[in-house]
Protein backbone atom coordinates (compact mmCIF):
# COMPACT_ATOMS: atom_id res chain seq x y z
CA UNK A 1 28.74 -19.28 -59.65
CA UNK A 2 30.89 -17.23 -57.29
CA UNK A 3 31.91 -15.26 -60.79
CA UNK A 4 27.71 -14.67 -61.09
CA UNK A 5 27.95 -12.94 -57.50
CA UNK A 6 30.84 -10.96 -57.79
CA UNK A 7 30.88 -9.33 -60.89
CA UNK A 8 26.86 -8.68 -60.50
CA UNK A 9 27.89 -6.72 -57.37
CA UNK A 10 31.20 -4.74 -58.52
CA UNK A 11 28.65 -3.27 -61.58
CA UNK A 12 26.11 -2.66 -59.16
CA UNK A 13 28.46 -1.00 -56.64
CA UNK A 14 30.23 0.88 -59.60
CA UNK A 15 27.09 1.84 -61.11
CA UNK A 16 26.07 3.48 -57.87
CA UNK A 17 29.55 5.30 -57.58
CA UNK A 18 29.09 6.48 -61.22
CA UNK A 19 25.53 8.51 -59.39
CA UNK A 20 27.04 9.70 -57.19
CA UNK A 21 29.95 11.29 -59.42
CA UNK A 22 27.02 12.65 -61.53
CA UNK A 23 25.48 14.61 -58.69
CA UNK A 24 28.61 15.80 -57.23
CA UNK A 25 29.31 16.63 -61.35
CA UNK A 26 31.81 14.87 -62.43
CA UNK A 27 30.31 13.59 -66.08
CA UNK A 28 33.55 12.46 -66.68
CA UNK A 29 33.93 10.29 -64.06
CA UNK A 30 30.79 9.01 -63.88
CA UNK A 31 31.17 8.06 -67.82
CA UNK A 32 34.52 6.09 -66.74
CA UNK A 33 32.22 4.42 -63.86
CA UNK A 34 29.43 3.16 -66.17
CA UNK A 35 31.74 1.78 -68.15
CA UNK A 36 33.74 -0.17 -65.54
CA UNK A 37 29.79 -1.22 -64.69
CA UNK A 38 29.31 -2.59 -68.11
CA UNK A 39 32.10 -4.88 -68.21
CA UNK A 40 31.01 -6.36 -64.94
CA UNK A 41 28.34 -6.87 -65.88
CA UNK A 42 29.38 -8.50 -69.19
CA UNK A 43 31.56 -10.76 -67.25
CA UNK A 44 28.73 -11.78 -65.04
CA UNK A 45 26.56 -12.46 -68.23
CA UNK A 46 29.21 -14.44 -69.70
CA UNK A 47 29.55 -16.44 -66.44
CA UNK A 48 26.06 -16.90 -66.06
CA UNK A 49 25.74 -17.90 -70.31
CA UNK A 50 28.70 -20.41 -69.58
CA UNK A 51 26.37 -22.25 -66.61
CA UNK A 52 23.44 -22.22 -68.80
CA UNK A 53 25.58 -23.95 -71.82
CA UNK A 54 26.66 -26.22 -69.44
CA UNK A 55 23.09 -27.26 -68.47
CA UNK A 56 22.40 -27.83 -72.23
CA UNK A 57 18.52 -27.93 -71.80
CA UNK A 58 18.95 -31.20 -70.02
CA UNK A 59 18.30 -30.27 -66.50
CA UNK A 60 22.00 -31.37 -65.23
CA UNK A 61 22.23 -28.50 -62.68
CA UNK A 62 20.45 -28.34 -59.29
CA UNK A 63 18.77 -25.35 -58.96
CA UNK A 64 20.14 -24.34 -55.75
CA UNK A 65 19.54 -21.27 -52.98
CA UNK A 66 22.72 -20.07 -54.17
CA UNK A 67 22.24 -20.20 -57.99
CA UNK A 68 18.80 -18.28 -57.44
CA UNK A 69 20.92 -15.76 -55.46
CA UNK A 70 23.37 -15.57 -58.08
CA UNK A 71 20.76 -15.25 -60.99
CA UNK A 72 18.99 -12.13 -58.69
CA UNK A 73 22.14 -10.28 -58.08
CA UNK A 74 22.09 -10.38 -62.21
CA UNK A 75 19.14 -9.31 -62.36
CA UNK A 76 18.50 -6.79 -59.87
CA UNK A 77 22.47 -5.03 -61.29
CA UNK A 78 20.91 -5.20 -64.99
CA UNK A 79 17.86 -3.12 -63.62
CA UNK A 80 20.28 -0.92 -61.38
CA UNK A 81 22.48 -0.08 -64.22
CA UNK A 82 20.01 1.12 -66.51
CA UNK A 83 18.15 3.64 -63.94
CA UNK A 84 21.33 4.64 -62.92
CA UNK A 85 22.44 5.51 -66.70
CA UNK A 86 18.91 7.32 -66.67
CA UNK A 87 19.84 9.62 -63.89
CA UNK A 88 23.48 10.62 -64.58
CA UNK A 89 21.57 11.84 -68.26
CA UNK A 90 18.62 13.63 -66.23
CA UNK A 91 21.81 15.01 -64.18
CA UNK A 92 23.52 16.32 -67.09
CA UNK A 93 20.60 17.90 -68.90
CA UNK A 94 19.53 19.86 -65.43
CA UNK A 95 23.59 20.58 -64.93
């Protein structure tokens, strides 16, 4: 679950430091950035599919404070990552 937490927050982070390149920008950069984003976040979607699998519909894991936690810092770095990769392209287009 720790995997969930982690790699939700490095794309979220990364995603955020992939902005900032943008406005300062450095396309380039930022395009690197969102990248490094997207396989954090992959790796938190696998680790998240792999708990899920494990479950197997049955209701075997507790649904604890710390797997909703886990399951919003998904969420709210899917949501991140795709304004963010809205921006850097407004960005671009005004740059």
């Amino acid at each position: 679950m720790m995997g969930l937490i982690i790699n939700s927050g490095q794309a979220r982070s990364t995603a955020y430091a992939a902005l900032k390149q943008a406005k300062q920008g450095d396309f380039a950069a930022a395009k690197a950035m969102m990248e490094q984003s997207r396989r954090a976040l992959s790796e938190a979607h696998r680790v998240q599919t792999q708990l899920i699998e494990s479950d197997e519909g049955e209701g075997k894991m507790k649904v604890s404070p710390v797997l909703v936690h886990a399951r919003d810092h998904l969420m709210t770095s899917m949501l991140a990552r795709e304004l963010v990769a809205e921006l850097i392209e407004l960005h671009e287009k005004v740059q």
